[in-house]
PDB file of N, CA and C in Angstrom:
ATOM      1  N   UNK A   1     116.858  54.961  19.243  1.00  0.00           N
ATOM      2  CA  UNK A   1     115.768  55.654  18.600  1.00  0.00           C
ATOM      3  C   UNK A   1     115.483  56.939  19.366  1.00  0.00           C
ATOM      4  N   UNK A   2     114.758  57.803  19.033  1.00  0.00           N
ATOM      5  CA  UNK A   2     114.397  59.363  19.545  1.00  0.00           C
ATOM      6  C   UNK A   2     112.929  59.574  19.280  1.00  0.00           C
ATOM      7  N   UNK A   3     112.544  60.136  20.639  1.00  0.00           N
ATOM      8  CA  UNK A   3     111.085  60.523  20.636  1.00  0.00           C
ATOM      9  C   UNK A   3     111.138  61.790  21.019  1.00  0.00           C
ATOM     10  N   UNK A   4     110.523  62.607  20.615  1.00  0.00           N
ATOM     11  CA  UNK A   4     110.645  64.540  20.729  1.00  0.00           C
ATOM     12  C   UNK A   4     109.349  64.469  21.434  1.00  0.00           C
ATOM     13  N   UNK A   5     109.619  65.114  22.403  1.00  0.00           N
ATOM     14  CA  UNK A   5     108.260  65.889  23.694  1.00  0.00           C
ATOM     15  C   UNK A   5     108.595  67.535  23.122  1.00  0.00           C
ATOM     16  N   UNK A   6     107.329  67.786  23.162  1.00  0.00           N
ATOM     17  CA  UNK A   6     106.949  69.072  22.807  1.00  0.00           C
ATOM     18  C   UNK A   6     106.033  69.949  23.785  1.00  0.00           C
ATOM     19  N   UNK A   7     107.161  70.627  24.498  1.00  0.00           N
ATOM     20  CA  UNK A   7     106.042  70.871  26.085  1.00  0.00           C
ATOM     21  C   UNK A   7     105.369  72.144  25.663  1.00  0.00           C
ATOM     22  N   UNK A   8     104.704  72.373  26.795  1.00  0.00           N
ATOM     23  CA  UNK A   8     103.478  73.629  26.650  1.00  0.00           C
ATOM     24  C   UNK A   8     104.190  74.958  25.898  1.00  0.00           C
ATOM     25  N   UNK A   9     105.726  75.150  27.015  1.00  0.00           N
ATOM     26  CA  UNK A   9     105.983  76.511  26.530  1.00  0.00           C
ATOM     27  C   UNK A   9     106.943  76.432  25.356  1.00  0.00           C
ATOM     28  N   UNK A  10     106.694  75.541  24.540  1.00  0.00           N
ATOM     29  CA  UNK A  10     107.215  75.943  23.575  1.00  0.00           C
ATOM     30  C   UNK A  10     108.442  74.749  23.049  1.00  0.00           C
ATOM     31  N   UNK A  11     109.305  74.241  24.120  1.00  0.00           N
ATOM     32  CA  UNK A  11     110.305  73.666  23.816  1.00  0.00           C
ATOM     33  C   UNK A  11     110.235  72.229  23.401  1.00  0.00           C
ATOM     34  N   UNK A  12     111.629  72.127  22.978  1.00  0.00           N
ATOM     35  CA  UNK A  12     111.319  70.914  22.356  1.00  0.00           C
ATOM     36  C   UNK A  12     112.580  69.789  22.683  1.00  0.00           C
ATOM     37  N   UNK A  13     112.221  68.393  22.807  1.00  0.00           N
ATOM     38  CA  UNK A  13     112.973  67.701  23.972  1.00  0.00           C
ATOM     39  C   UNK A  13     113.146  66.423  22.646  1.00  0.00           C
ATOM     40  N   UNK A  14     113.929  65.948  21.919  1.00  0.00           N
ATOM     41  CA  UNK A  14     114.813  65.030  21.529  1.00  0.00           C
ATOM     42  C   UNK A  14     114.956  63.944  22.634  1.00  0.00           C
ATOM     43  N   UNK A  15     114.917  62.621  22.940  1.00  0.00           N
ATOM     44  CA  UNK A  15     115.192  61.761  23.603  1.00  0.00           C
ATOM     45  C   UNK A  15     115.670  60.537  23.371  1.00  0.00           C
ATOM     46  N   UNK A  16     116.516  59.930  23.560  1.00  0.00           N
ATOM     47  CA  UNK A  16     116.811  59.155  23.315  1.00  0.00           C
ATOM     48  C   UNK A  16     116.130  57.930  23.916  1.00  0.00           C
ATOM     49  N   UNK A  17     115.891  56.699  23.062  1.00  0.00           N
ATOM     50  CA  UNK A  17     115.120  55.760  24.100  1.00  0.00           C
ATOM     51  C   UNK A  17     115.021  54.446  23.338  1.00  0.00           C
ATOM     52  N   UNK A  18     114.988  53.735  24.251  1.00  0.00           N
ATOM     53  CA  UNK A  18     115.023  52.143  23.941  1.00  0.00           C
ATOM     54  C   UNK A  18     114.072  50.951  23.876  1.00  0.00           C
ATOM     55  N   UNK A  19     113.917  50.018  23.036  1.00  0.00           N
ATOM     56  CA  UNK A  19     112.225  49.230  23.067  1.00  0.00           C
ATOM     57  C   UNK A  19     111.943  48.474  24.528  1.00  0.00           C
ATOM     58  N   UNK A  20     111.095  48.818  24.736  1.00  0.00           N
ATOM     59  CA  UNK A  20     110.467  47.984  26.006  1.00  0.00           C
ATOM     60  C   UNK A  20     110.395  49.401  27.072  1.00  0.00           C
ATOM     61  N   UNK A  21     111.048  50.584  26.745  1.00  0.00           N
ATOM     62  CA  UNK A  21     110.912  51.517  28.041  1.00  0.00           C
ATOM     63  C   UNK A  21     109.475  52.199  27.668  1.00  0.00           C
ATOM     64  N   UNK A  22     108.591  52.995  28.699  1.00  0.00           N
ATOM     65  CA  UNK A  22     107.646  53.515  28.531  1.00  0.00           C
ATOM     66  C   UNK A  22     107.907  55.130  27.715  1.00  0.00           C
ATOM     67  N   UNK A  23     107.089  55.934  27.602  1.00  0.00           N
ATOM     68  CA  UNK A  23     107.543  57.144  27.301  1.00  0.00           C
ATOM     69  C   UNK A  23     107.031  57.784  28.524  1.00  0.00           C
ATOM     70  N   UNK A  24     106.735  57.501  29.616  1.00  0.00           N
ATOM     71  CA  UNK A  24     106.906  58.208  30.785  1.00  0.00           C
ATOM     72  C   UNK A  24     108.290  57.838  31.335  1.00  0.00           C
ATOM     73  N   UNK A  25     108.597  56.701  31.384  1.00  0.00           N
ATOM     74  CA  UNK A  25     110.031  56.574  31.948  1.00  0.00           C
ATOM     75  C   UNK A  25     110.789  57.492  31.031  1.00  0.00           C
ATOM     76  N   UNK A  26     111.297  57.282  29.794  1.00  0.00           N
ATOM     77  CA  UNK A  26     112.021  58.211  29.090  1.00  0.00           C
ATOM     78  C   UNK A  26     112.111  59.383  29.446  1.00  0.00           C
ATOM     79  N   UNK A  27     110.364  60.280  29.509  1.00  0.00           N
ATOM     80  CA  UNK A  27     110.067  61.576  30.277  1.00  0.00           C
ATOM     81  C   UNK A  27     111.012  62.355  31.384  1.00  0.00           C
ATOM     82  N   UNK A  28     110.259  61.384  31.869  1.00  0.00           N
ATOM     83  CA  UNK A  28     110.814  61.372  33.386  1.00  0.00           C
ATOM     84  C   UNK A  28     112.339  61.315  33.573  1.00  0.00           C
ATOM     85  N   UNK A  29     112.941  60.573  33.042  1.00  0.00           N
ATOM     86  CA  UNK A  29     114.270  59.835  33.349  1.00  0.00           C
ATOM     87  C   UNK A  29     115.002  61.341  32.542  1.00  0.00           C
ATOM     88  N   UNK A  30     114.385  61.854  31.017  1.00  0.00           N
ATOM     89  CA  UNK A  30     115.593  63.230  30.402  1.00  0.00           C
ATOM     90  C   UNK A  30     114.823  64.256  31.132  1.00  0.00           C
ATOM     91  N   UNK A  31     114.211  64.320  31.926  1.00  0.00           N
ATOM     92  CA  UNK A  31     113.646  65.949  32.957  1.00  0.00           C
ATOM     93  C   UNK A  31     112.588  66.444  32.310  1.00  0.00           C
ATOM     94  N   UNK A  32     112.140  65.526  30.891  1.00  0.00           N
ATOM     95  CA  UNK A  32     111.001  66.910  30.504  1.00  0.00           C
ATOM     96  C   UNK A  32     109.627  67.090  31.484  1.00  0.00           C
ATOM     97  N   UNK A  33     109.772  68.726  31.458  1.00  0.00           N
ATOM     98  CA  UNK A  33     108.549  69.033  32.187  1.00  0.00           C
ATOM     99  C   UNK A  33     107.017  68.574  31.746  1.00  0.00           C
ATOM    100  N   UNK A  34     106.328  68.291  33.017  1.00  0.00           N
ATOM    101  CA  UNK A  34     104.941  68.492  32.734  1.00  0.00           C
ATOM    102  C   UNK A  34     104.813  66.535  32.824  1.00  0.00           C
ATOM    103  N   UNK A  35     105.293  65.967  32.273  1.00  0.00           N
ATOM    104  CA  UNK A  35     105.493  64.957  32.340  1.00  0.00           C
ATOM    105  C   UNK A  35     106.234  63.511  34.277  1.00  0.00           C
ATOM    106  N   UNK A  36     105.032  63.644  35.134  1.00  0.00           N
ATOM    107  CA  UNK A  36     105.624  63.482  36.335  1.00  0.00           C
ATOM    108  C   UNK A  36     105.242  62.087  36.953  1.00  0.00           C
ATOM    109  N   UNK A  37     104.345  61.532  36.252  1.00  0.00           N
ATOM    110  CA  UNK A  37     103.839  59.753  37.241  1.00  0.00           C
ATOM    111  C   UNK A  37     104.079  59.524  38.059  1.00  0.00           C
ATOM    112  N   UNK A  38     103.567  60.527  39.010  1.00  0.00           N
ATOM    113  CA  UNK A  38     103.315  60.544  40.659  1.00  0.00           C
ATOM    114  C   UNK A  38     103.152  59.408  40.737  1.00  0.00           C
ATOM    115  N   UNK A  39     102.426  58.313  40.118  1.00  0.00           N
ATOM    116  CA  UNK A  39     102.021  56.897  40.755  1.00  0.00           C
ATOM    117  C   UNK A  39     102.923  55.698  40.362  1.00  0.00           C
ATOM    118  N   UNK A  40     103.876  56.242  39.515  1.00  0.00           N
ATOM    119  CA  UNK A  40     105.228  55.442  39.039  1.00  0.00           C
ATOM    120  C   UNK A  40     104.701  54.431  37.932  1.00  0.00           C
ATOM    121  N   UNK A  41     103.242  54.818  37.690  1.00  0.00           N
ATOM    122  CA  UNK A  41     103.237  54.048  35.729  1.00  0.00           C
ATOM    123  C   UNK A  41     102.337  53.138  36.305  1.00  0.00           C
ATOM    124  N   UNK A  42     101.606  52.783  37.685  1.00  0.00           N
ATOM    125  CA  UNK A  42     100.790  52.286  38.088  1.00  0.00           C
ATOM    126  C   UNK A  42      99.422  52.613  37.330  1.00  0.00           C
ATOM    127  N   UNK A  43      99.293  53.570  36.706  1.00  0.00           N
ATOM    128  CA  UNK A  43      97.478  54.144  35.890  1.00  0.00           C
ATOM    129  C   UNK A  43      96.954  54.248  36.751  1.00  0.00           C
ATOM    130  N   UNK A  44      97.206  55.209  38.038  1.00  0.00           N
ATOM    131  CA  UNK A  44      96.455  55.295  39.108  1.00  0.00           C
ATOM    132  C   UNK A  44      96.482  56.915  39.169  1.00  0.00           C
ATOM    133  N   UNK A  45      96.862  57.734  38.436  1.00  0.00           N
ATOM    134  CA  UNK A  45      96.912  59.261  38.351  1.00  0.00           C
ATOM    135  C   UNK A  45      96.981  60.172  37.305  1.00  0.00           C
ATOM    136  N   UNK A  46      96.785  59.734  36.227  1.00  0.00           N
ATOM    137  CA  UNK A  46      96.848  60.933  34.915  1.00  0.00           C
ATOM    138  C   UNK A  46      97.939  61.400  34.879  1.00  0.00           C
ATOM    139  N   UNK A  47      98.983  61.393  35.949  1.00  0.00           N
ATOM    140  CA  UNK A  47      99.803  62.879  35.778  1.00  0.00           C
ATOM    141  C   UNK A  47     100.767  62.542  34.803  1.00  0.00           C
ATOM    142  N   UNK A  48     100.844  61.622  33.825  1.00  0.00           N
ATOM    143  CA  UNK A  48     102.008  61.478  32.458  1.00  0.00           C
ATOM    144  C   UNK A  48     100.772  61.553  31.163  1.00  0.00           C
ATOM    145  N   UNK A  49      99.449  62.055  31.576  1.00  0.00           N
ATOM    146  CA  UNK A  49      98.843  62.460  30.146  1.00  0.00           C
ATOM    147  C   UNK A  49      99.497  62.965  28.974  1.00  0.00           C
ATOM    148  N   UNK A  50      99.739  62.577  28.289  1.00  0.00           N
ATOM    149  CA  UNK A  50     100.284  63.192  26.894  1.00  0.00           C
ATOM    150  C   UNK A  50      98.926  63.601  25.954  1.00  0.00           C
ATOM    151  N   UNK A  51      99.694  63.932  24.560  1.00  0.00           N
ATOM    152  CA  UNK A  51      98.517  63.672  23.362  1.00  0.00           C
ATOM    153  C   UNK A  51     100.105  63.510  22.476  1.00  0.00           C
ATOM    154  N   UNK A  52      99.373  63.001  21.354  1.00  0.00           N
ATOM    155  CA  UNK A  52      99.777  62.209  20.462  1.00  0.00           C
ATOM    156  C   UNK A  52     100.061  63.303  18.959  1.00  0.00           C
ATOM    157  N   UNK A  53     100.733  63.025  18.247  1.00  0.00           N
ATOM    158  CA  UNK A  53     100.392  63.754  17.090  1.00  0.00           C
ATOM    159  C   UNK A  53      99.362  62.383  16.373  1.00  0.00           C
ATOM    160  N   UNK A  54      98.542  62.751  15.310  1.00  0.00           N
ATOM    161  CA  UNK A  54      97.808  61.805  14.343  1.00  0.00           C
ATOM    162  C   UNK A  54      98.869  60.554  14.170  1.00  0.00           C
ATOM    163  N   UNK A  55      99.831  60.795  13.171  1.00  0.00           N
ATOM    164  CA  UNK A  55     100.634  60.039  12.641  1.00  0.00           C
ATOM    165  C   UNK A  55     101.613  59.660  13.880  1.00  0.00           C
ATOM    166  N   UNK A  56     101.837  59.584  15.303  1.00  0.00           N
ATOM    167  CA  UNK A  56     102.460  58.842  16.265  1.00  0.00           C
ATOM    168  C   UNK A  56     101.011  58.091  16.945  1.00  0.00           C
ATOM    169  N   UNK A  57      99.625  58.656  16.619  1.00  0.00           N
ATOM    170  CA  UNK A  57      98.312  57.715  17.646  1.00  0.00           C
ATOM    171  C   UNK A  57      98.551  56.572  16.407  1.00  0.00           C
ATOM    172  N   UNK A  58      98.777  56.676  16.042  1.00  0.00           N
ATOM    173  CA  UNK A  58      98.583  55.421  14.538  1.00  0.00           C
ATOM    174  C   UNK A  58      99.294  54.559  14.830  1.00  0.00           C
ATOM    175  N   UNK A  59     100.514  55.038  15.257  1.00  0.00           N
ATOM    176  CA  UNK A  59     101.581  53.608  15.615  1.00  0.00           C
ATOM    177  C   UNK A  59     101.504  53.175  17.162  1.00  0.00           C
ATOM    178  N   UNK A  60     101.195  53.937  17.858  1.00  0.00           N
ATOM    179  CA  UNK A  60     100.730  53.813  18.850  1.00  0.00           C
ATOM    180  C   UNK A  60      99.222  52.376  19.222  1.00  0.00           C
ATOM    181  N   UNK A  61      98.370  53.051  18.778  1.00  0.00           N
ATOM    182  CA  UNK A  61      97.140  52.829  19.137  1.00  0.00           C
ATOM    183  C   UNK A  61      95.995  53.282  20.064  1.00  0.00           C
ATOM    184  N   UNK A  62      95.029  52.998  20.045  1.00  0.00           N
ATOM    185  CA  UNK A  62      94.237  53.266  20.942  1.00  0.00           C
ATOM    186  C   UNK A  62      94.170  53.182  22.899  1.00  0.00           C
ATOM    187  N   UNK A  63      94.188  53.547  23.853  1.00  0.00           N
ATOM    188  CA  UNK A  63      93.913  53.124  25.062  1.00  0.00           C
ATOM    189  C   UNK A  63      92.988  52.412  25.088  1.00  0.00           C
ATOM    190  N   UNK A  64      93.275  51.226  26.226  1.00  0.00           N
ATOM    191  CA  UNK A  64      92.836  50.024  26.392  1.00  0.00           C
ATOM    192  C   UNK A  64      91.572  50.908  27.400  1.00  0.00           C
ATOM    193  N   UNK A  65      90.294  50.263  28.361  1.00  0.00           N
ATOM    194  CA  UNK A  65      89.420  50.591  28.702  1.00  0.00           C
ATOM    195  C   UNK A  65      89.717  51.133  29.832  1.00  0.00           C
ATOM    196  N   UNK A  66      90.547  50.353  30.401  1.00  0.00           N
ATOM    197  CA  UNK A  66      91.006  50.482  32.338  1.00  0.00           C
ATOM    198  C   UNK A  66      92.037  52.286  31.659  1.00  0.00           C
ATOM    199  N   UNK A  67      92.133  52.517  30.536  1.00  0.00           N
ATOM    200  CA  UNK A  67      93.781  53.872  30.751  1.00  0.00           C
ATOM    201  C   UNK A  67      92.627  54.826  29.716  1.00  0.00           C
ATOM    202  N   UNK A  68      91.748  54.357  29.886  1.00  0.00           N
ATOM    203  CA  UNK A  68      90.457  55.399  28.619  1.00  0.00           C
ATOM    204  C   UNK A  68      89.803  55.849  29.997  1.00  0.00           C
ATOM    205  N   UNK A  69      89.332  55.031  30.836  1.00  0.00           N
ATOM    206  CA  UNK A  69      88.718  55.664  32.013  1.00  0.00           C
ATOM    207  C   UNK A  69      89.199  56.764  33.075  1.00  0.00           C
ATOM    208  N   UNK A  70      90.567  56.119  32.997  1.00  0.00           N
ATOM    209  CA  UNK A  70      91.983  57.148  33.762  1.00  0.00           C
ATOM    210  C   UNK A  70      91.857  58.513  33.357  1.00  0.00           C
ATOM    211  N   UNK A  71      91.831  58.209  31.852  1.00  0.00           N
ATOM    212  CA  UNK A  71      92.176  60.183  31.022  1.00  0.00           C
ATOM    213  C   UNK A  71      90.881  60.784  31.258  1.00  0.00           C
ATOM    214  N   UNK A  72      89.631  60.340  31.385  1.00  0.00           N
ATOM    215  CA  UNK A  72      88.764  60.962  31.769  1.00  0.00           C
ATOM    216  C   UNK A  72      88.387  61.467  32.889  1.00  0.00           C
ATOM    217  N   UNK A  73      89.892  61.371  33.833  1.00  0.00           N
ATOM    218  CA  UNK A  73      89.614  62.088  35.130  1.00  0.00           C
ATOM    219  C   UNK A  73      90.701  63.156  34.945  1.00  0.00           C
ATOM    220  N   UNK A  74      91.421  63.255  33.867  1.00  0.00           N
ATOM    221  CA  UNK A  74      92.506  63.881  33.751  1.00  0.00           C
ATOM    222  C   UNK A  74      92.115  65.250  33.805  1.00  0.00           C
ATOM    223  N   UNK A  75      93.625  66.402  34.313  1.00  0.00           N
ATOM    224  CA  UNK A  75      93.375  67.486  34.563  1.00  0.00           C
ATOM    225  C   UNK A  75      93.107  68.362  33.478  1.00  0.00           C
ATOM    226  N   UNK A  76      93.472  67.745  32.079  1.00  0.00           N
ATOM    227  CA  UNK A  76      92.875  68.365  30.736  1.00  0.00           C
ATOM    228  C   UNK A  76      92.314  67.580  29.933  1.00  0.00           C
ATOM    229  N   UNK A  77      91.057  67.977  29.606  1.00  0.00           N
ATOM    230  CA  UNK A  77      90.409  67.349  28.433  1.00  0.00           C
ATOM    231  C   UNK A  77      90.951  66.339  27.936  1.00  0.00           C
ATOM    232  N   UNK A  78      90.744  65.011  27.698  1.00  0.00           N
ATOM    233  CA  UNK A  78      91.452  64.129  26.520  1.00  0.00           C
ATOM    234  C   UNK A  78      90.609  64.299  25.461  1.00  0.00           C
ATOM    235  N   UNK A  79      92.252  64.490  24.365  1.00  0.00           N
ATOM    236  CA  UNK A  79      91.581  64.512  23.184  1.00  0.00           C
ATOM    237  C   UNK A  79      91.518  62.773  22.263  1.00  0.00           C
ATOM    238  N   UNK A  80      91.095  63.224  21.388  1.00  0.00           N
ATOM    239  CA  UNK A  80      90.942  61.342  20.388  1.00  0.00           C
ATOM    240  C   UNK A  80      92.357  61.024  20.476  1.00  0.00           C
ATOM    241  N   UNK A  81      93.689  61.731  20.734  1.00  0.00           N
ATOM    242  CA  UNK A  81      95.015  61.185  20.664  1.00  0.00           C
ATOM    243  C   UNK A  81      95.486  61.030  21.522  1.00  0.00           C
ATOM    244  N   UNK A  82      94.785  61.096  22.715  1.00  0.00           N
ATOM    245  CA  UNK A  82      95.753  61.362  24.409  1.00  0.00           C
ATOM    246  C   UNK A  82      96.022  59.440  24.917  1.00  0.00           C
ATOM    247  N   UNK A  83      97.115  59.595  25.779  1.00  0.00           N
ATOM    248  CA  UNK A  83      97.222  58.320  26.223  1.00  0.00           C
ATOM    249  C   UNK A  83      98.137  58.741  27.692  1.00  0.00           C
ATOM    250  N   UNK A  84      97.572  57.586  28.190  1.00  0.00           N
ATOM    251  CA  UNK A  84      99.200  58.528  29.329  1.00  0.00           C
ATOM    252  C   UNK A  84      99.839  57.453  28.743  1.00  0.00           C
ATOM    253  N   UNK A  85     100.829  58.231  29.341  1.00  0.00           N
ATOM    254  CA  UNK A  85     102.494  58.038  28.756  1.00  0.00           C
ATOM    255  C   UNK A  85     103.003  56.783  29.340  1.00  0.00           C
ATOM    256  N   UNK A  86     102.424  56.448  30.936  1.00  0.00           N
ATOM    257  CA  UNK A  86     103.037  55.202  31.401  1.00  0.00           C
ATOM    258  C   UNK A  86     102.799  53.898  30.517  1.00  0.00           C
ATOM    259  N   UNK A  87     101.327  53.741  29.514  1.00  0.00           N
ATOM    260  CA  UNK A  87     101.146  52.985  29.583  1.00  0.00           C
ATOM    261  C   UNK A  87     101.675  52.406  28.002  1.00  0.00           C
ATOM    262  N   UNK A  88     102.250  53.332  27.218  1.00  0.00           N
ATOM    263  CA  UNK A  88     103.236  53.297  26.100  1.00  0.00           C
ATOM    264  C   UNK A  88     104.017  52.349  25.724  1.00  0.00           C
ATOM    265  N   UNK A  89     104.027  51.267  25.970  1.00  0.00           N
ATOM    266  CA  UNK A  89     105.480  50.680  25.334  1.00  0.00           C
ATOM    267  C   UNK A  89     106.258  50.684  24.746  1.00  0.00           C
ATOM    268  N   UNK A  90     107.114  51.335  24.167  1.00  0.00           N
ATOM    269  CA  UNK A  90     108.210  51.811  22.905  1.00  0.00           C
ATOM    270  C   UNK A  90     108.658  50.187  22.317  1.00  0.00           C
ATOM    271  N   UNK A  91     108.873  50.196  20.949  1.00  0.00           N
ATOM    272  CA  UNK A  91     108.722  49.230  20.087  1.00  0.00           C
ATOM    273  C   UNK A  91     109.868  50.160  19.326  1.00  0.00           C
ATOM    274  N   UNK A  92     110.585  49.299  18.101  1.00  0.00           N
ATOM    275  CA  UNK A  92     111.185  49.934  17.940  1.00  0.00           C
ATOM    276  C   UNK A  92     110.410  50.452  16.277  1.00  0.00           C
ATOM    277  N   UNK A  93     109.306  50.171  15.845  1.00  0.00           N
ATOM    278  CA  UNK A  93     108.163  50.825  15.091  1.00  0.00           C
ATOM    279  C   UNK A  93     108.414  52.533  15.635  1.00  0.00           C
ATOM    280  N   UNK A  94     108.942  52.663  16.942  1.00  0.00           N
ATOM    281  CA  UNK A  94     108.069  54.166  17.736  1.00  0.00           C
ATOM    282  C   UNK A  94     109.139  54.943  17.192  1.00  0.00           C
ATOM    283  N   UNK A  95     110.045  54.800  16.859  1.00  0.00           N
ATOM    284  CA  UNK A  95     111.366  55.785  16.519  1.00  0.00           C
ATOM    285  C   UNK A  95     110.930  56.757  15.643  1.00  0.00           C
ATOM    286  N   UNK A  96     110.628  57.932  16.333  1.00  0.00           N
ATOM    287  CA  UNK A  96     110.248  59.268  15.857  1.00  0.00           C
ATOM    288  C   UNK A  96     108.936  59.775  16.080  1.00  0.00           C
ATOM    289  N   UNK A  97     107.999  59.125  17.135  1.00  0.00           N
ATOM    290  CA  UNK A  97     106.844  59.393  17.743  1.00  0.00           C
ATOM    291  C   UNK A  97     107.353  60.561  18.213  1.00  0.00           C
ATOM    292  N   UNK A  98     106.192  61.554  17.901  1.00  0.00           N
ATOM    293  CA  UNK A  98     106.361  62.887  18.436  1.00  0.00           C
ATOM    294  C   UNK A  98     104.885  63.270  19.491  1.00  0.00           C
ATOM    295  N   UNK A  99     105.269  63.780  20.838  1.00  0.00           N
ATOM    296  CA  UNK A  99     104.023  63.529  21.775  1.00  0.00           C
ATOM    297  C   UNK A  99     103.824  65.271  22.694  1.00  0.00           C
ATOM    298  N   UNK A 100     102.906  65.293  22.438  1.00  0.00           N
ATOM    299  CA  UNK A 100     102.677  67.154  22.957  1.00  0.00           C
ATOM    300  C   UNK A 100     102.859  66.602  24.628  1.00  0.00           C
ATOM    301  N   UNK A 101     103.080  67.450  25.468  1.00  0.00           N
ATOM    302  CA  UNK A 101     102.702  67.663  26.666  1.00  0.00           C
ATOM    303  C   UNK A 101     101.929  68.945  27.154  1.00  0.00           C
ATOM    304  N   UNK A 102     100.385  68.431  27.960  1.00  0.00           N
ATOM    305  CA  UNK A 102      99.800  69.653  27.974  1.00  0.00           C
ATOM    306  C   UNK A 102      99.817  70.777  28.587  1.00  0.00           C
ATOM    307  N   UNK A 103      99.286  71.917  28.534  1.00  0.00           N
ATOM    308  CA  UNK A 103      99.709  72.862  28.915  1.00  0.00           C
ATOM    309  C   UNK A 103      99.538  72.684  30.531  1.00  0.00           C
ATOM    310  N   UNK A 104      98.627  72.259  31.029  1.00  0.00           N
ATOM    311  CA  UNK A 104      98.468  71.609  32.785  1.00  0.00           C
ATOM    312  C   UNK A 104      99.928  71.460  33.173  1.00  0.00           C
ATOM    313  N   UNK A 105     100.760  70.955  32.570  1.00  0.00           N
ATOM    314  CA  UNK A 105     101.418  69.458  33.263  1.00  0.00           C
ATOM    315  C   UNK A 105     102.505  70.230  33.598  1.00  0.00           C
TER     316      UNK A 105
END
């Protein structure tokens, strides 16, 4: 399956990826920028904040309370679609989730 990161400046990142990996591992693992989990997916640092398009928060879902409290220390605003990325599970529902990375990252 393929999940497209769409970073700040513009580009756009195709990935290939498999159910059960996070979309920070994926991130991380094809180089896209902005995307870094200093804390290795622990939810102890914001730094794999994403946002969501509408139609990928849908299949997604909401952040749980403990990764809603996290983004609110984050270095950009969370919006109603943000999640970090560690805490993602890819399903194979996710094939074609498309996820901004913010301009911070």
């Amino acid at each position: 399956m393929k999940i497209a990161f769409l970073a700040a400046g513009g580009q756009r990142f195709d990935v290939e990826a498999h159910p059960g990996a996070t979309l920070m591992e994926i991130a991380t693992g094809a180089g896209v920028p902005g995307i870094t989990g200093e804390c290795g997916g622990s939810m102890a640092c914001g730094t794999c904040h994403c946002k969501l398009t509408d139609e990928s928060y849908v299949l997604v879902g909401p952040p749980g309370d403990d990764e809603a409290s996290m983004l609110e220390f984050s270095e950009t605003e969370p919006t109603e679609t943000s999640r970090l990325s560690c805490q993602v599970a890819l399903t194979e529902a996710h094939d074609g989730l498309v996820v901004h990375v913010p301009p911070w990252s």
